[in-house]
C-alpha atoms as a PDB file:
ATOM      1  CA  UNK A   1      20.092  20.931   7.867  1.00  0.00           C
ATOM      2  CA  UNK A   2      15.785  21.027   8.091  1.00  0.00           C
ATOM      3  CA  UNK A   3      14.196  17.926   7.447  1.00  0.00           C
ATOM      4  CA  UNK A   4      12.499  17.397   4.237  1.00  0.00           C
ATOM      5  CA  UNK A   5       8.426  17.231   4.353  1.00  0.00           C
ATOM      6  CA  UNK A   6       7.452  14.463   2.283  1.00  0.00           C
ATOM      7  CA  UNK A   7       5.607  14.799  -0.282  1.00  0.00           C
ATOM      8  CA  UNK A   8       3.945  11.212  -0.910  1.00  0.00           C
ATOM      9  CA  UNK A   9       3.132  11.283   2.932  1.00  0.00           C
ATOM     10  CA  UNK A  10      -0.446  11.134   2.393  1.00  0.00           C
ATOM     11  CA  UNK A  11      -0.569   9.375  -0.702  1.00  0.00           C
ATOM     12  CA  UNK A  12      -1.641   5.506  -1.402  1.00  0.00           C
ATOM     13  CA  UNK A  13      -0.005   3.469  -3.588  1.00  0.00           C
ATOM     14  CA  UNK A  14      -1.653   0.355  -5.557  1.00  0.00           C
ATOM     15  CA  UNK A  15       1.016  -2.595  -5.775  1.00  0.00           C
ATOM     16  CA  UNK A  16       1.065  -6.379  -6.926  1.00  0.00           C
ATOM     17  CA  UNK A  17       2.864  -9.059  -5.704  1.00  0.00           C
ATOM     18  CA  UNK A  18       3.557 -11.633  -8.202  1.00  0.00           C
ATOM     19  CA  UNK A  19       5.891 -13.937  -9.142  1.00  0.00           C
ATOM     20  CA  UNK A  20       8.526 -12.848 -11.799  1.00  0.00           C
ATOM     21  CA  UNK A  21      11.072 -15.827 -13.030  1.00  0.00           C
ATOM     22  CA  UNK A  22      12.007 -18.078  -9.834  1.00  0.00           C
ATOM     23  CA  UNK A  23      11.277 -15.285  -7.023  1.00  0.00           C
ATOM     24  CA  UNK A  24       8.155 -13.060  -5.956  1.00  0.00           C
ATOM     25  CA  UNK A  25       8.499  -9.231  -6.015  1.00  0.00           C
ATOM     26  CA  UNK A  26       6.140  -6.018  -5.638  1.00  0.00           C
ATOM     27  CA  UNK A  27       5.469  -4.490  -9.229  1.00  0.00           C
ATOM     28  CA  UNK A  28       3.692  -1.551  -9.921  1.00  0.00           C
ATOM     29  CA  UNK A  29       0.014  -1.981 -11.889  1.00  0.00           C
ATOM     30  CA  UNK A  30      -0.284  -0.643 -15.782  1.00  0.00           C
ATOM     31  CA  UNK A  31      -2.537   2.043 -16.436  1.00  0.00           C
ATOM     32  CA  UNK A  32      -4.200   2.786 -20.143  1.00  0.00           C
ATOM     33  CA  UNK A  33      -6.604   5.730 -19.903  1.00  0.00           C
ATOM     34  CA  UNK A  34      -6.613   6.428 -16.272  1.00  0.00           C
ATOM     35  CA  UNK A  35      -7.544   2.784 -15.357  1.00  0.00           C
ATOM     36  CA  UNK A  36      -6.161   0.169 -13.738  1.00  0.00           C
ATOM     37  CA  UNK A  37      -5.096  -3.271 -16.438  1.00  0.00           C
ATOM     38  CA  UNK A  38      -6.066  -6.310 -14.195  1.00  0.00           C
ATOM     39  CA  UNK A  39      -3.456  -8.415 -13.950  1.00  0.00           C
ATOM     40  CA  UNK A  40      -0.803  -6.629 -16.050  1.00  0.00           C
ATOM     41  CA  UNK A  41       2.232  -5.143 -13.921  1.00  0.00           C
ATOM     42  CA  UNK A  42       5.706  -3.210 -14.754  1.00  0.00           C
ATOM     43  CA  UNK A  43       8.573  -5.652 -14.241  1.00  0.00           C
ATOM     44  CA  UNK A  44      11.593  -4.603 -15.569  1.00  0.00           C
ATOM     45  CA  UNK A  45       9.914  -1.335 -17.510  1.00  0.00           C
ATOM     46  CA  UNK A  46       8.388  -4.575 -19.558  1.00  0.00           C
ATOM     47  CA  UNK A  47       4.112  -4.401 -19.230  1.00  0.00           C
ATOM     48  CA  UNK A  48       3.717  -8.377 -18.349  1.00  0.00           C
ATOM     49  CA  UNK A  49       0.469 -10.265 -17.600  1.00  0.00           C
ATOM     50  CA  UNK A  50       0.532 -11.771 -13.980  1.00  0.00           C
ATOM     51  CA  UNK A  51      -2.756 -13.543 -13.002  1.00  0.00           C
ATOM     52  CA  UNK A  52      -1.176 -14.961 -10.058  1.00  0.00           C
ATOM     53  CA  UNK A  53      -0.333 -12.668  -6.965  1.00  0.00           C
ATOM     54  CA  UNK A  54      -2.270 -10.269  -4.625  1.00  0.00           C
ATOM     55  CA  UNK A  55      -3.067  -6.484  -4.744  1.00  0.00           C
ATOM     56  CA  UNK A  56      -1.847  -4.320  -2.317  1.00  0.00           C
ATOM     57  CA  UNK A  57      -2.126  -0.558  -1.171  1.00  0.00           C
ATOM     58  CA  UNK A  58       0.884   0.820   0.522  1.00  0.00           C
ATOM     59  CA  UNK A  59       0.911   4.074   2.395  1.00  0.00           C
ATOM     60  CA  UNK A  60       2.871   5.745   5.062  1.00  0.00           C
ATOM     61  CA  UNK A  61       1.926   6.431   8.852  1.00  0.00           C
ATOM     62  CA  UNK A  62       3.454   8.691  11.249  1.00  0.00           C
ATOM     63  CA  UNK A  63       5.235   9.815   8.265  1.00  0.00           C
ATOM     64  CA  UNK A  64       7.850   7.557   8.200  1.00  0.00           C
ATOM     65  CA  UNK A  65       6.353   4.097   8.779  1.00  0.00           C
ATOM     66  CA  UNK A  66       5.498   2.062   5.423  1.00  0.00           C
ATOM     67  CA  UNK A  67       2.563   0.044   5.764  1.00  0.00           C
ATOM     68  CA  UNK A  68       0.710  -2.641   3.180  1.00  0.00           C
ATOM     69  CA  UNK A  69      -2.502  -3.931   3.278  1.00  0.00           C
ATOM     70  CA  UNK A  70      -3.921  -6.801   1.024  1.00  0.00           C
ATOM     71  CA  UNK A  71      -6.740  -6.290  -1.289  1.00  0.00           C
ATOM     72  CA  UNK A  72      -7.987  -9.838  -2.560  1.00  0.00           C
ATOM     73  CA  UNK A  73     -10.907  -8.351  -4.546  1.00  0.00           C
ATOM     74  CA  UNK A  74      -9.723  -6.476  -7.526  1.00  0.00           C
ATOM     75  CA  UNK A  75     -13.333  -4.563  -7.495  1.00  0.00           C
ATOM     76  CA  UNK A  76     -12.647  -2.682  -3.984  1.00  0.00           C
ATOM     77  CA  UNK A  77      -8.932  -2.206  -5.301  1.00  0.00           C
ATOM     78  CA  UNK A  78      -9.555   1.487  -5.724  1.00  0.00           C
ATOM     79  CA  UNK A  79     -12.424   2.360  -3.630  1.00  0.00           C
ATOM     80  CA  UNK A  80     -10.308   1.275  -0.515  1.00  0.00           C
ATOM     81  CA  UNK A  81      -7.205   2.855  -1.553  1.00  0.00           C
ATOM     82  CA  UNK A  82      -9.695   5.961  -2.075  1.00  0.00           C
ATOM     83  CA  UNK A  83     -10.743   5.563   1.351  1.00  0.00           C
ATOM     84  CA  UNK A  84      -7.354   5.103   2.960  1.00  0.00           C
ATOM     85  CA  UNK A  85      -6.274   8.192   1.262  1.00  0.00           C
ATOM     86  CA  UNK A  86      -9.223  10.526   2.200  1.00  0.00           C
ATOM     87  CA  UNK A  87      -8.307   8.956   6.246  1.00  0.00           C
ATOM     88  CA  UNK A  88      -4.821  10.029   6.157  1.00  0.00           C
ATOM     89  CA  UNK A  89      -5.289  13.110   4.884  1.00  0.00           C
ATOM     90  CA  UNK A  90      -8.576  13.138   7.590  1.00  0.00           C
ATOM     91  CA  UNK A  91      -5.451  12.164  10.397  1.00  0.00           C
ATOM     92  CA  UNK A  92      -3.179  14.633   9.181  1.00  0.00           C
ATOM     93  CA  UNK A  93      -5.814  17.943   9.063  1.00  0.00           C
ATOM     94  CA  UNK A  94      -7.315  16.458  12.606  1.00  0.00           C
ATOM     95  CA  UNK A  95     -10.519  15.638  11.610  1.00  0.00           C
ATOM     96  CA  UNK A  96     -10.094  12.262  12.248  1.00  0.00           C
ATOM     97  CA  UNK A  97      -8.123  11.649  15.971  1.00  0.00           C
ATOM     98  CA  UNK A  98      -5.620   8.930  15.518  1.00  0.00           C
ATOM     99  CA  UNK A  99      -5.859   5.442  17.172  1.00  0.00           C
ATOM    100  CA  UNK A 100      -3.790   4.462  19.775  1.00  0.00           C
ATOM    101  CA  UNK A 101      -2.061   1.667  19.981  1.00  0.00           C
ATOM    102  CA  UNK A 102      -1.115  -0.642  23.199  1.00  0.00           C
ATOM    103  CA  UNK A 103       2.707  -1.100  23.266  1.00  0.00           C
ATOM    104  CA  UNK A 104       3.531  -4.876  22.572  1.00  0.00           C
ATOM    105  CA  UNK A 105       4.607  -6.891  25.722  1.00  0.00           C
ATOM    106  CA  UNK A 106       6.462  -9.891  25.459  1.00  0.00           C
ATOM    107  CA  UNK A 107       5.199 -13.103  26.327  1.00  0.00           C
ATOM    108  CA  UNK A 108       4.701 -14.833  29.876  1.00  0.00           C
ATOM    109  CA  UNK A 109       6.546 -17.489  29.781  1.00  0.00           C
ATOM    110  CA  UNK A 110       6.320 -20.102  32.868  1.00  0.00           C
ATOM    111  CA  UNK A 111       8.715 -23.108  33.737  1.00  0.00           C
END
């Protein structure tokens, strides 16, 4: 059977981490008009106000490797989220050559 292509594999996604009852959890930002709510996330399907918590974008590398970044400043939320996009999609047409990273070694220890 061919793999599937992805198709969110060069998309970013704009999360929130707050805290909903007694444990923390990732919910997904409200929208009205095209714009961002500050501080209002989907829990639940419920819109609820969360001042606590951080903003996050989440995207995918390699195409199969979830990362998150923090945001703390709600005012770059979507102008780096913008940015990330436009470099993955930069990565994936080869505009942009891809970094390398070292290989992680473990650690000396000495007795």
């Amino acid at each position: 059977m061919p793999k599937k292509n992805r198709q969110y594999a060069n998309r970013v996604r704009i999360i929130k981490y707050v805290k909903s009852g007694d444990k923390w959890r990732f919910g997904n930002p409200v929208e009205r008009k095209g714009k961002i709510v500050r501080d209002h996330v989907w829990i639940e399907g419920r819109d609820e106000h969360h001042p606590e918590g951080t903003y996050y974008i989440e995207w995918y590398e390699n195409g199969s490797q979830r990362r998150k970044k923090s945001v703390p400043d709600f005012a770059q939320l979507v102008e780096q989220a913008r940015r990330k996009a436009f470099e993955i999609e930069g990565l994936r047409n080869g505009v942009i050559e891809a970094k390398q990273t070292p290989p992680r070694q473990a650690p000396v220890v000495s007795w």
